[in-house]
Each structure stands twice: as structure tokens, then as C-alpha cells.
PDB file of N, CA and C in Angstrom:
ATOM      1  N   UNK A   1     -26.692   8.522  -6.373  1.00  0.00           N
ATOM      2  CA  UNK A   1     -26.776   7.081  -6.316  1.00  0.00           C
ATOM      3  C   UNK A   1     -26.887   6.644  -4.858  1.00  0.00           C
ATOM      4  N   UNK A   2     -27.796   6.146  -4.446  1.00  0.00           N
ATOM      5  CA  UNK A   2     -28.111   5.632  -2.787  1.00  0.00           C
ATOM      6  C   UNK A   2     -27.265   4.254  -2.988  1.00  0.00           C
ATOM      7  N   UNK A   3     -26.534   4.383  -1.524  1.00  0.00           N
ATOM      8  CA  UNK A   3     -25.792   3.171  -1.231  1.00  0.00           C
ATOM      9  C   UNK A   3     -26.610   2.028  -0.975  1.00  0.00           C
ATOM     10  N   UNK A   4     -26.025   0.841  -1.332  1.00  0.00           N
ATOM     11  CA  UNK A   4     -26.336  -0.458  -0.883  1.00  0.00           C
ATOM     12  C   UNK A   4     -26.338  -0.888   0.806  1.00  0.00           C
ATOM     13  N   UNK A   5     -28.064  -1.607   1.162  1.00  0.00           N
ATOM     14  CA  UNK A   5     -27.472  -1.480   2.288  1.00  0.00           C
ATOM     15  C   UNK A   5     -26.905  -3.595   2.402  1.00  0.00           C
ATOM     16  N   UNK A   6     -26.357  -3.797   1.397  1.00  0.00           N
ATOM     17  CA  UNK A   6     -25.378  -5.197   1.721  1.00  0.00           C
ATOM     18  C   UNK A   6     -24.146  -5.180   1.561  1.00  0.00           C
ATOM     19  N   UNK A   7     -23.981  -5.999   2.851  1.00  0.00           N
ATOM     20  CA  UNK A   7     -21.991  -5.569   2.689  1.00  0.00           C
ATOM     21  C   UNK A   7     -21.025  -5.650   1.856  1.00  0.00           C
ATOM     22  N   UNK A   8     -19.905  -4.998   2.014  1.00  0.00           N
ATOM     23  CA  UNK A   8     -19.096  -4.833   0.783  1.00  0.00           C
ATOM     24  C   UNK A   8     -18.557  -6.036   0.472  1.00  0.00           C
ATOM     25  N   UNK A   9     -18.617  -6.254  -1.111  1.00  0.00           N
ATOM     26  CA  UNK A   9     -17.747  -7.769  -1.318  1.00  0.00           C
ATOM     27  C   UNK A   9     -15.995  -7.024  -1.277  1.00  0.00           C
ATOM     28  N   UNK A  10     -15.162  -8.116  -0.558  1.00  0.00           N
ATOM     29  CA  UNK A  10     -13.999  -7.827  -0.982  1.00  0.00           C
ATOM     30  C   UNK A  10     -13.633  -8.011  -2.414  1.00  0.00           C
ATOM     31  N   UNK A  11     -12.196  -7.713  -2.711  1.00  0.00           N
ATOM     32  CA  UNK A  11     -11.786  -7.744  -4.090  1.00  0.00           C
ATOM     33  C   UNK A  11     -11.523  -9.213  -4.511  1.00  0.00           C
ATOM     34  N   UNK A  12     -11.489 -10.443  -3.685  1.00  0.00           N
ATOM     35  CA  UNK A  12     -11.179 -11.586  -4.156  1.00  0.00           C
ATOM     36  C   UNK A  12     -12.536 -12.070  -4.247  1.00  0.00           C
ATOM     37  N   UNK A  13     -13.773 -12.097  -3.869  1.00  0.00           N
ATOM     38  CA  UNK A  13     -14.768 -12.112  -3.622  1.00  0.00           C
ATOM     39  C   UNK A  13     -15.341 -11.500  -5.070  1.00  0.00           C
ATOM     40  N   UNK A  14     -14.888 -10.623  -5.247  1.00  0.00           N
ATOM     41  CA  UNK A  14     -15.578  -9.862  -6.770  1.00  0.00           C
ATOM     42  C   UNK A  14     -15.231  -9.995  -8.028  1.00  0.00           C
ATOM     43  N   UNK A  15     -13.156 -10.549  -7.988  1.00  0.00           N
ATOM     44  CA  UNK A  15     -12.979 -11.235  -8.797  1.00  0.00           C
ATOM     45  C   UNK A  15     -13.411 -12.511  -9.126  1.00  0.00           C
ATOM     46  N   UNK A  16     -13.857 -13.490  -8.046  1.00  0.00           N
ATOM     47  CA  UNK A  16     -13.970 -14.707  -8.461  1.00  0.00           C
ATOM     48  C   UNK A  16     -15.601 -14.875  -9.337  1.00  0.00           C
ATOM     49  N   UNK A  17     -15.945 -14.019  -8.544  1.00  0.00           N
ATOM     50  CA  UNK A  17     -18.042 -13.966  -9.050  1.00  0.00           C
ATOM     51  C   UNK A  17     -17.498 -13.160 -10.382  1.00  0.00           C
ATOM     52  N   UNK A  18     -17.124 -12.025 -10.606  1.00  0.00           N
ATOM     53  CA  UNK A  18     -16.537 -11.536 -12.212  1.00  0.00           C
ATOM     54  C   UNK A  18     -16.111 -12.806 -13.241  1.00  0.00           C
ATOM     55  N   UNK A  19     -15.110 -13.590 -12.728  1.00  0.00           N
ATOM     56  CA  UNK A  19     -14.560 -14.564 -13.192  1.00  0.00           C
ATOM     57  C   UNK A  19     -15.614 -15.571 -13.550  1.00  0.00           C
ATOM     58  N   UNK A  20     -16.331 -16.431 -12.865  1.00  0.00           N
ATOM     59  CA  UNK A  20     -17.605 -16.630 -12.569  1.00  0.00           C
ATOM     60  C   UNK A  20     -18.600 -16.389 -14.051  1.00  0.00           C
ATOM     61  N   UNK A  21     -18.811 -14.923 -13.707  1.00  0.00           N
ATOM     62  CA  UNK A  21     -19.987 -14.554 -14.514  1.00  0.00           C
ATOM     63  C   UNK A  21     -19.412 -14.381 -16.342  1.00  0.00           C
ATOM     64  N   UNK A  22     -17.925 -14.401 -16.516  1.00  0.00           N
ATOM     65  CA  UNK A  22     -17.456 -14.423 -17.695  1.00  0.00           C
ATOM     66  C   UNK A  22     -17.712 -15.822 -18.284  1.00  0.00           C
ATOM     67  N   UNK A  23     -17.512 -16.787 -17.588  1.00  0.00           N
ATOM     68  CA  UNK A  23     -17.564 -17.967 -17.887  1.00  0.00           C
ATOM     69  C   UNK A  23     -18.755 -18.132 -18.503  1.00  0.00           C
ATOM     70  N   UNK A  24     -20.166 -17.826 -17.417  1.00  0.00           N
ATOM     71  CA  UNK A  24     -21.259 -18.244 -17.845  1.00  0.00           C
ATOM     72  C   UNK A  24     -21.648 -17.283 -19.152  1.00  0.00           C
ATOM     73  N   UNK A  25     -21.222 -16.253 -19.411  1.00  0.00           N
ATOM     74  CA  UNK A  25     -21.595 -15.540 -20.654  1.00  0.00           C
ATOM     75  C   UNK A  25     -20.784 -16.406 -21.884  1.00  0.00           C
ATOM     76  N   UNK A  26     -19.652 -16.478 -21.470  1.00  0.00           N
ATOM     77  CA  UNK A  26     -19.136 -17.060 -22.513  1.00  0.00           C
ATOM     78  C   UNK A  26     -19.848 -18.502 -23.108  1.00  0.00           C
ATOM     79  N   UNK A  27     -20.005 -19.346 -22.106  1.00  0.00           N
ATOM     80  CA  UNK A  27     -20.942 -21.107 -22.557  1.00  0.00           C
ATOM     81  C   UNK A  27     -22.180 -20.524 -23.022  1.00  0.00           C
ATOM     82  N   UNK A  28     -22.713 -19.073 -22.731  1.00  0.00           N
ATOM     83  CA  UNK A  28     -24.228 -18.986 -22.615  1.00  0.00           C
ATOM     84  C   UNK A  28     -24.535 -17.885 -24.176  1.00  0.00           C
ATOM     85  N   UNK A  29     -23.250 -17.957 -24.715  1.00  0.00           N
ATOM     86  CA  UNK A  29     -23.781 -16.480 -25.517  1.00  0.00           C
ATOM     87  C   UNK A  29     -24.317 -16.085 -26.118  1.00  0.00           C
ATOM     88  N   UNK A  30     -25.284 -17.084 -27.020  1.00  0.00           N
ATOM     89  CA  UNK A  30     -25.865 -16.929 -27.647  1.00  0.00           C
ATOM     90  C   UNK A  30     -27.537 -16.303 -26.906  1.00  0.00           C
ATOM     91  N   UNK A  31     -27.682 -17.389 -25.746  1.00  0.00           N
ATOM     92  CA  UNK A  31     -28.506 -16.811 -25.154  1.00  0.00           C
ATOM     93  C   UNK A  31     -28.867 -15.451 -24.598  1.00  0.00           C
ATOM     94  N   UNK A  32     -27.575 -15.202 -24.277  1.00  0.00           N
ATOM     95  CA  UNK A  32     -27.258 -13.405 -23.560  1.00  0.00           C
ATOM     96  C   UNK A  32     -27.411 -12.642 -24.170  1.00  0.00           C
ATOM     97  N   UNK A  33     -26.858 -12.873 -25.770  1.00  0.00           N
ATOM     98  CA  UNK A  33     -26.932 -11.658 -27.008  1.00  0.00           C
ATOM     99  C   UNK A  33     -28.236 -11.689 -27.196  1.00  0.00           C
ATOM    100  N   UNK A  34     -28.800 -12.291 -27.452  1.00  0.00           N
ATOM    101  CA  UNK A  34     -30.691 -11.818 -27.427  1.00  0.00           C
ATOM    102  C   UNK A  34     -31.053 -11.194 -26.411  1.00  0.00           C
ATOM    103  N   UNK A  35     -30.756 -11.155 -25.142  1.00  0.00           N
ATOM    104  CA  UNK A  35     -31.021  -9.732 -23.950  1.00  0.00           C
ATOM    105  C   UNK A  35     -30.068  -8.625 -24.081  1.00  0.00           C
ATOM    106  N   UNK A  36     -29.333  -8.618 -25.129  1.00  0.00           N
ATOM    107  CA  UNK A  36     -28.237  -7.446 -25.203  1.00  0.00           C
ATOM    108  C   UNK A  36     -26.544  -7.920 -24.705  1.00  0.00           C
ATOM    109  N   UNK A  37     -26.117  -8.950 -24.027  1.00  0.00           N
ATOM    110  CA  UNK A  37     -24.866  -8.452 -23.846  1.00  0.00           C
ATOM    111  C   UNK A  37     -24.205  -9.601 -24.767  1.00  0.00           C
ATOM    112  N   UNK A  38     -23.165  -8.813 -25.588  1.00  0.00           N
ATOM    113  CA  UNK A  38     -22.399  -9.966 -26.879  1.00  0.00           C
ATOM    114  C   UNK A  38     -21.144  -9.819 -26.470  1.00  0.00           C
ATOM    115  N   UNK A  39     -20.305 -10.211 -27.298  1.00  0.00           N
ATOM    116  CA  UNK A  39     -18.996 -10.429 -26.774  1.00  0.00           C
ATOM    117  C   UNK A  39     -17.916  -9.471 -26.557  1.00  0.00           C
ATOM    118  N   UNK A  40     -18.312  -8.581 -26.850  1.00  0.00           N
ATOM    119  CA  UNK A  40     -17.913  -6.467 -26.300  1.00  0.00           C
ATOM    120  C   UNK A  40     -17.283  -7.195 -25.196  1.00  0.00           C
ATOM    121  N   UNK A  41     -19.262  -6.565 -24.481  1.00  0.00           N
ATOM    122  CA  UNK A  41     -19.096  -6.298 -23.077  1.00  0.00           C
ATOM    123  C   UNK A  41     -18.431  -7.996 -22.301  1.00  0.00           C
ATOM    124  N   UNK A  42     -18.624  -9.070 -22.933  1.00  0.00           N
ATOM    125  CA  UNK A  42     -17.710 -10.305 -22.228  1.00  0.00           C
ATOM    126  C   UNK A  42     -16.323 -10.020 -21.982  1.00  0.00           C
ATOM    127  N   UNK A  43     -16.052  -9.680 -23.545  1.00  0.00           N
ATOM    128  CA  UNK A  43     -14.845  -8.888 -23.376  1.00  0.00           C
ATOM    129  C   UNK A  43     -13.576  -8.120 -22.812  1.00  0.00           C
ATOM    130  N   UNK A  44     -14.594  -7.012 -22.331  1.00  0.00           N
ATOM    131  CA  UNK A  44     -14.289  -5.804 -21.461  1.00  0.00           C
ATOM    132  C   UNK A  44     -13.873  -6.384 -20.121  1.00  0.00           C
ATOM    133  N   UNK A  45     -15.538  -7.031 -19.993  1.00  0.00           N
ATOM    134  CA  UNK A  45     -15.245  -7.603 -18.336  1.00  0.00           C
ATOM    135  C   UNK A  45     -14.108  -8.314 -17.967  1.00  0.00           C
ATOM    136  N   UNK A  46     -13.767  -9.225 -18.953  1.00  0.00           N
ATOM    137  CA  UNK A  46     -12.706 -10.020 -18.792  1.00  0.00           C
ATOM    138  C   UNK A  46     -11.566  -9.543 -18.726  1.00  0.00           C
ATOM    139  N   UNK A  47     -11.355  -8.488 -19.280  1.00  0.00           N
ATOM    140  CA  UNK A  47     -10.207  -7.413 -19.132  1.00  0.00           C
ATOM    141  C   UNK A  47     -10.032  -6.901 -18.254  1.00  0.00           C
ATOM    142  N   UNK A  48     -11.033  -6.248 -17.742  1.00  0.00           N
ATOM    143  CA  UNK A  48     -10.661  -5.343 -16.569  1.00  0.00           C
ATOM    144  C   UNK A  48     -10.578  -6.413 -15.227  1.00  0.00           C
ATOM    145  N   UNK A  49     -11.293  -7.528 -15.434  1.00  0.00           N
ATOM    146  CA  UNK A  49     -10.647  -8.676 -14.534  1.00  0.00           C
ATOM    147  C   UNK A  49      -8.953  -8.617 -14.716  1.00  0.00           C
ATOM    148  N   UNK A  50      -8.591  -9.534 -15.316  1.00  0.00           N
ATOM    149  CA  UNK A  50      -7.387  -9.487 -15.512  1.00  0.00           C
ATOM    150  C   UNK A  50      -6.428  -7.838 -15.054  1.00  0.00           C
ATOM    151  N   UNK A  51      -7.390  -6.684 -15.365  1.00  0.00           N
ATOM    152  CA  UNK A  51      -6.095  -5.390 -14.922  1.00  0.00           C
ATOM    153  C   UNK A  51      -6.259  -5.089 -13.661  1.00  0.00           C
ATOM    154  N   UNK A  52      -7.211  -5.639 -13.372  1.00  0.00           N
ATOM    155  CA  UNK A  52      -7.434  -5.325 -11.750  1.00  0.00           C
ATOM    156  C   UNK A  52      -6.612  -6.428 -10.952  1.00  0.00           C
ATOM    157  N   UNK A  53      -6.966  -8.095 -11.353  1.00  0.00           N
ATOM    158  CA  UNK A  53      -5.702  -8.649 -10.935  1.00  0.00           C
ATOM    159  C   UNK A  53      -4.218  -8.218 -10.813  1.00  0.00           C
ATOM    160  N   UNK A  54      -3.733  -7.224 -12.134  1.00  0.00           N
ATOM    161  CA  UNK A  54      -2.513  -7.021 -11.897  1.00  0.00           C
ATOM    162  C   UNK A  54      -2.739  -5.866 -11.406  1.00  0.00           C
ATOM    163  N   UNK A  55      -3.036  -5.087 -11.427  1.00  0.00           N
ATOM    164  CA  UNK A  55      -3.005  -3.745 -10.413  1.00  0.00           C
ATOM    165  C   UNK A  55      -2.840  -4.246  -9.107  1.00  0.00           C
ATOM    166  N   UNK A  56      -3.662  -5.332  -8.289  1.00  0.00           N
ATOM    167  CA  UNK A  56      -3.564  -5.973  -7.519  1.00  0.00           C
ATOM    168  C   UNK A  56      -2.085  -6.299  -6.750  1.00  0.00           C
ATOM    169  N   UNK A  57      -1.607  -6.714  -7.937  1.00  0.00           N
ATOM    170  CA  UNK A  57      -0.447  -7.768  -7.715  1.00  0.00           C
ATOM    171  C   UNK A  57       0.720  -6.599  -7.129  1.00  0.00           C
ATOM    172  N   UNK A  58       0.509  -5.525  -8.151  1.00  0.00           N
ATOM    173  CA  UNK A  58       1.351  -4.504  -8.052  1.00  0.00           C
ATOM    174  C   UNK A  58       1.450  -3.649  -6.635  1.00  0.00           C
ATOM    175  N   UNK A  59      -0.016  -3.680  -6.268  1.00  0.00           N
ATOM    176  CA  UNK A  59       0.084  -2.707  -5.188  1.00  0.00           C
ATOM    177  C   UNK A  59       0.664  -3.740  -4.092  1.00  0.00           C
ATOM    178  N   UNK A  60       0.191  -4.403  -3.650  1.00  0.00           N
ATOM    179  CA  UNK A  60       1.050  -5.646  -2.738  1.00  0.00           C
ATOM    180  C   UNK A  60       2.511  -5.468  -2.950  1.00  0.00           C
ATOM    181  N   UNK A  61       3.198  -5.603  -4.037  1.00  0.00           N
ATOM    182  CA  UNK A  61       4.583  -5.653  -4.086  1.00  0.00           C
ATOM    183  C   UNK A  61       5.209  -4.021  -3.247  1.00  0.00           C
ATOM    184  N   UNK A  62       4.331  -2.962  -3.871  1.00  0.00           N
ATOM    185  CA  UNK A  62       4.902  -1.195  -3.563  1.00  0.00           C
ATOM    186  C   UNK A  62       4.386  -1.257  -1.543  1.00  0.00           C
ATOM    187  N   UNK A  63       3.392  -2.282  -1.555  1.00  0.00           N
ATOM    188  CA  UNK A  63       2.854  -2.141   0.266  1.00  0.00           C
ATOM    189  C   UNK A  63       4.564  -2.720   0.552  1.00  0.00           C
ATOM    190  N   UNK A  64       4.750  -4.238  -0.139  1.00  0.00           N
ATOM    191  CA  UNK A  64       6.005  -4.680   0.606  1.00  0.00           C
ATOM    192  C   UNK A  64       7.646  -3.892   0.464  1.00  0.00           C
ATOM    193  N   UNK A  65       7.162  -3.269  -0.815  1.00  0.00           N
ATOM    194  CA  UNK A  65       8.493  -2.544  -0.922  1.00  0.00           C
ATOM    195  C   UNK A  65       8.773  -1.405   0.318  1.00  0.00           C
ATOM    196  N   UNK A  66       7.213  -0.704   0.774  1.00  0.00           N
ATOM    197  CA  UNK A  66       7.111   0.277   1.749  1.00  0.00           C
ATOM    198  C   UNK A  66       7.389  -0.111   3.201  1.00  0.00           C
ATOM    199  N   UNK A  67       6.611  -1.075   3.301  1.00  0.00           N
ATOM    200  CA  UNK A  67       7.328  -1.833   4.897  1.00  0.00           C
ATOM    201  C   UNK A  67       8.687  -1.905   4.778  1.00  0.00           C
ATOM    202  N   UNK A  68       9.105  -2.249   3.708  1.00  0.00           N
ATOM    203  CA  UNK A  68      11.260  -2.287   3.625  1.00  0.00           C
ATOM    204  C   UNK A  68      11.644  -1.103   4.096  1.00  0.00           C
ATOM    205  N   UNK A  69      11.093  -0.208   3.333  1.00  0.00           N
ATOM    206  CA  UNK A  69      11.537   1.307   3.170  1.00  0.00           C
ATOM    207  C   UNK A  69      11.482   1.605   4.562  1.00  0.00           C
ATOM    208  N   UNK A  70      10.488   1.391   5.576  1.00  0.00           N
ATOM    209  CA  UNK A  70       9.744   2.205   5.925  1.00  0.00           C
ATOM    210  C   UNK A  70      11.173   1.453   7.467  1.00  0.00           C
ATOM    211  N   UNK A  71      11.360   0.220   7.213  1.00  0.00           N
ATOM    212  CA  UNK A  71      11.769  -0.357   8.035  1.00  0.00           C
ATOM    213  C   UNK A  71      13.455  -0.058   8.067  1.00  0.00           C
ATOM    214  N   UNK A  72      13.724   0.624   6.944  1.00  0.00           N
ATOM    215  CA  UNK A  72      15.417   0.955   6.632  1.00  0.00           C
ATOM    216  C   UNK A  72      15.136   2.161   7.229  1.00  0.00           C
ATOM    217  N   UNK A  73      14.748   3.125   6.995  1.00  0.00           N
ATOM    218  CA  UNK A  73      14.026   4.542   7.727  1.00  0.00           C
ATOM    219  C   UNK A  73      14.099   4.354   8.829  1.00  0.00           C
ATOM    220  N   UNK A  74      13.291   3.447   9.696  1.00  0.00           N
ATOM    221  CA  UNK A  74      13.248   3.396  11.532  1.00  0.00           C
ATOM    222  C   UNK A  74      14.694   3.285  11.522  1.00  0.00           C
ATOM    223  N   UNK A  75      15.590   2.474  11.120  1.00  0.00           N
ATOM    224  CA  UNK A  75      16.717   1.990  12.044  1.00  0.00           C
ATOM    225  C   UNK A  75      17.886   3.282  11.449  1.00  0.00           C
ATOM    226  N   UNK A  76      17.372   3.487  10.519  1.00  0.00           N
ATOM    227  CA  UNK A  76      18.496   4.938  10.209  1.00  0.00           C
ATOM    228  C   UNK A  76      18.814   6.078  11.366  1.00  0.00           C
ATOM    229  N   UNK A  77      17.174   6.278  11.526  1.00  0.00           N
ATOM    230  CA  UNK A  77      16.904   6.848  12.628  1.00  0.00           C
ATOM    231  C   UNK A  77      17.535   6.616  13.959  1.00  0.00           C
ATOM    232  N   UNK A  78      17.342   5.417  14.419  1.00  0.00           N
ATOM    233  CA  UNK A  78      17.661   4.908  15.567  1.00  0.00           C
ATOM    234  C   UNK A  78      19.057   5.097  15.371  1.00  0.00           C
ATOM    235  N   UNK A  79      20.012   4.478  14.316  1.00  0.00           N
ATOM    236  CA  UNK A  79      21.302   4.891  14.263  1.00  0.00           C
ATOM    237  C   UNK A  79      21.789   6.543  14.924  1.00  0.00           C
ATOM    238  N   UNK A  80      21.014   7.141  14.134  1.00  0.00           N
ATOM    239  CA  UNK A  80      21.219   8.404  14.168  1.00  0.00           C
ATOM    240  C   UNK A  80      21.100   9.106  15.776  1.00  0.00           C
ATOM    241  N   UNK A  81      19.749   8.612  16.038  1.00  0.00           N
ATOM    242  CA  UNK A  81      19.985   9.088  17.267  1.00  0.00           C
ATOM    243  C   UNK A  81      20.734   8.531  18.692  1.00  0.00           C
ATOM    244  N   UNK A  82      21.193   7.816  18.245  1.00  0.00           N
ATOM    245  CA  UNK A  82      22.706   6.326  19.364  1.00  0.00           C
ATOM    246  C   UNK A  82      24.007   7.231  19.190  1.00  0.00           C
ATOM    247  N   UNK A  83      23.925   7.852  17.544  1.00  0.00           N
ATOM    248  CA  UNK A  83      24.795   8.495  17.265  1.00  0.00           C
ATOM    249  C   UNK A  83      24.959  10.021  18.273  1.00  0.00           C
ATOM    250  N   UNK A  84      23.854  10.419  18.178  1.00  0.00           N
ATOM    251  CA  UNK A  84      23.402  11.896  19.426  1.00  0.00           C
ATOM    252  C   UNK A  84      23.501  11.948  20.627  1.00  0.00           C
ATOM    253  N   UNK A  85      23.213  11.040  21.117  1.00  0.00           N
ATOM    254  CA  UNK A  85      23.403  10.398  22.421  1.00  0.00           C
ATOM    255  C   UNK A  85      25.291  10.590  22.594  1.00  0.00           C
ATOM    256  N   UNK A  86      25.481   9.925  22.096  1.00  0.00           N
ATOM    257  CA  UNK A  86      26.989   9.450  22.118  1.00  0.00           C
ATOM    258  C   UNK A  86      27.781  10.678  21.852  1.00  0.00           C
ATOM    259  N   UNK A  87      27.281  11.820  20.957  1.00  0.00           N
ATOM    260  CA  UNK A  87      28.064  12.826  20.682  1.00  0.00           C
ATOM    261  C   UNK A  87      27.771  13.761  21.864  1.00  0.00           C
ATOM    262  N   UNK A  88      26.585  13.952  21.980  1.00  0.00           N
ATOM    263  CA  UNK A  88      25.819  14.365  23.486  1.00  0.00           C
ATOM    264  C   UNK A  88      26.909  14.349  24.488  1.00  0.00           C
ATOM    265  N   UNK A  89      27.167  13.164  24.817  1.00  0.00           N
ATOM    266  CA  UNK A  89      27.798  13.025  26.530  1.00  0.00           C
ATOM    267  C   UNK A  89      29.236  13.282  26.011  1.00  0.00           C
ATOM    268  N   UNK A  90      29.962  13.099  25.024  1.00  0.00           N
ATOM    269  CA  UNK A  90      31.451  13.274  24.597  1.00  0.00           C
ATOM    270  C   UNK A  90      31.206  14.856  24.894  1.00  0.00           C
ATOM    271  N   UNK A  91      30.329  15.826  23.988  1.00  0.00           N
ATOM    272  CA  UNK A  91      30.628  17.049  24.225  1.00  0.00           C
ATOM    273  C   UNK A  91      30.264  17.988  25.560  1.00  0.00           C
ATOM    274  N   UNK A  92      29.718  16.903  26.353  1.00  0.00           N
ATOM    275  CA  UNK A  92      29.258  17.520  27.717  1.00  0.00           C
ATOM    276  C   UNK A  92      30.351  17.099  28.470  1.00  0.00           C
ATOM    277  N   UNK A  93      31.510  15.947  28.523  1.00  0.00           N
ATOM    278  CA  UNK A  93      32.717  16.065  29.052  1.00  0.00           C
ATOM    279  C   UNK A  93      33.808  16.514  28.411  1.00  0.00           C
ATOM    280  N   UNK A  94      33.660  16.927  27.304  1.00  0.00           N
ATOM    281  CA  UNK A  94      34.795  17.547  26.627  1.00  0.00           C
ATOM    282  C   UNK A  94      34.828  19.113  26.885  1.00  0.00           C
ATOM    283  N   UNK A  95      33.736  19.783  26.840  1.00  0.00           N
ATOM    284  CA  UNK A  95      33.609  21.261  26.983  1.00  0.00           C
ATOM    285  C   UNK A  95      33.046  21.775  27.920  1.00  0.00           C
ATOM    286  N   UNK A  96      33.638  22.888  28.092  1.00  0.00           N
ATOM    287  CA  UNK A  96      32.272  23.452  29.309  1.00  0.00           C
ATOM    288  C   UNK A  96      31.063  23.747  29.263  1.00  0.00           C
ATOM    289  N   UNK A  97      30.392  23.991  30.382  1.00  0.00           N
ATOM    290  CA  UNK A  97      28.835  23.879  29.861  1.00  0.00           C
ATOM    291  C   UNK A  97      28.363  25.438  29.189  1.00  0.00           C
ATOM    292  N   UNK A  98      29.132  26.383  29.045  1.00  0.00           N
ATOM    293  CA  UNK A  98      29.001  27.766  28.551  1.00  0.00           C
ATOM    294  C   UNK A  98      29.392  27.387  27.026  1.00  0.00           C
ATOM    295  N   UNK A  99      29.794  26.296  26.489  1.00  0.00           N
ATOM    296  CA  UNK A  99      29.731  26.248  25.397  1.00  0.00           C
ATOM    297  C   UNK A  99      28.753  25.193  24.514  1.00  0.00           C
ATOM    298  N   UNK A 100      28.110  24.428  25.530  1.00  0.00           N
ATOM    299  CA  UNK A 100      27.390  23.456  25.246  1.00  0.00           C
ATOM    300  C   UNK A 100      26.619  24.140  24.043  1.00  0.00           C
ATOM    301  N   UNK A 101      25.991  24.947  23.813  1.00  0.00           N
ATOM    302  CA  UNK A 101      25.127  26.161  22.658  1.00  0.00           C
ATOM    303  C   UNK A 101      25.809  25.367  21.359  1.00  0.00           C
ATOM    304  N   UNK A 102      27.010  25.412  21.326  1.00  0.00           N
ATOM    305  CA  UNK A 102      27.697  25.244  20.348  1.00  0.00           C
ATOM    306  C   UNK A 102      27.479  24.026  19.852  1.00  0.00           C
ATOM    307  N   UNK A 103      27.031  23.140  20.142  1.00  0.00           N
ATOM    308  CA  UNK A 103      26.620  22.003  19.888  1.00  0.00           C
ATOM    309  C   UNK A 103      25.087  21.352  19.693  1.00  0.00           C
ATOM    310  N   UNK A 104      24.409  22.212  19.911  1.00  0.00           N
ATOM    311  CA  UNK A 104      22.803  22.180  20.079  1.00  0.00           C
ATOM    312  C   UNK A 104      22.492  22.147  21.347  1.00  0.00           C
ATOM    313  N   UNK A 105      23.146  21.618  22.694  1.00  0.00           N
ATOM    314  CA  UNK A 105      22.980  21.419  23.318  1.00  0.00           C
ATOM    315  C   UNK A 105      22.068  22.332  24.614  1.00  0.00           C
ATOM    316  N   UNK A 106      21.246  21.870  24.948  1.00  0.00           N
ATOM    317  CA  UNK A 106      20.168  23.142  25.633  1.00  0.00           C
ATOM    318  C   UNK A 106      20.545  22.569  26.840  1.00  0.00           C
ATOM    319  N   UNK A 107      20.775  23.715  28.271  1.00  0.00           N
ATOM    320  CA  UNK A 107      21.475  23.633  29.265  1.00  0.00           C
ATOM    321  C   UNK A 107      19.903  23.228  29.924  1.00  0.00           C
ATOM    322  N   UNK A 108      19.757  22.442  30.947  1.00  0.00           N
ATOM    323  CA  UNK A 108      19.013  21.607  31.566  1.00  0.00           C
ATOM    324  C   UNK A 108      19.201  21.911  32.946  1.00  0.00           C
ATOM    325  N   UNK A 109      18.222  21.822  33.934  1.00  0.00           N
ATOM    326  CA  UNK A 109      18.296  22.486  35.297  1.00  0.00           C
ATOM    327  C   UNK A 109      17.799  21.154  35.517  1.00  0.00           C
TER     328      UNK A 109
END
């Protein structure tokens, strides 16, 4: 199948002309069913309008649920490592540096 060379419609753009073109089949149908398309394929279209709207809806909510996620994740992190830091310098004045190993700690020149 050779690509189109006109630009891509977005998805609100394709629903509304989908939306659009249901309408006019529907006022028009009698006319349409004499070139072949009856109320099946009006049908269909109208459906998969509508599941693509909610598929839509859905993925937006899992994008915003992921920015949450994604945003509880960074600061866990950041906790975590304030936390390293802090255990870091306690065990570099608490012990000697021949034991620093014991702690993860890699001796630094």
C-alpha cells in the first residue's frame, strides 16, 4: 500500500469528519444504499467512532495516572538518595576508613 503524500489528520480531526460523514449517511440513506453502503456499514462506523472515543478517553487517564506514578518514583528516589548521603557521612565519621567496604563505601583519593 503506497503512502499518502497528505498530512496526517489527527484523531480529533478524524473523529469529527467520521462523525460528520455518519450523519450524512444517515439523512442520506436511501440514496447511499443504491451505491452500496446501508446501515451495516453506518453502523459499524458509528461504533468504532464511539470505541475509539473511549479508548481515547482511557489512554489519557493511564498517560495521567503515569505522570503520578512516574512523579511518586522521582521523589522516592530523591528520598532515597538524601537518605545515602546522610548515611554516607554518619559512616565516614563513625568508622574508620579501613572499614568504609563495609558499607558500600568506595575509598576516594
Amino acid at each position: 500500500m503506497a503512502k499518502s503524500s497528505r498530512p496526517k489528520v489527527s484523531y480529533a480531526e478524524l473523529i469529527a469528519k467520521a462523525q460528520l460523514m455518519v450523519a450524512g449517511l444517515k439523512n442520506n440513506a436511501q440514496e447511499v444504499q443504491k451505491r452500496g453502503i446501508g446501515t451495516d456499514f453506518t453502523s459499524l462506523l458509528e461504533k468504532q467512532c464511539e470505541e475509539a472515543i473511549t479508548l481515547n478517553n482511557e489512554q489519557e487517564r493511564l498517560k495521567a495516572e503515569l505522570k503520578a506514578k512516574t512523579e511518586e518514583f522521582v521523589s522516592k528516589l530523591n528520598a532515597i538518595q538524601e537518605q545515602m548521603r546522610e548515611a554516607n557521612a554518619v559512616a565516614k565519621l563513625a568508622m574508620p576508613k579501613a572499614r568504609w567496604r563495609e558499607f558500600g563505601i568506595e575509598t576516594s583519593r
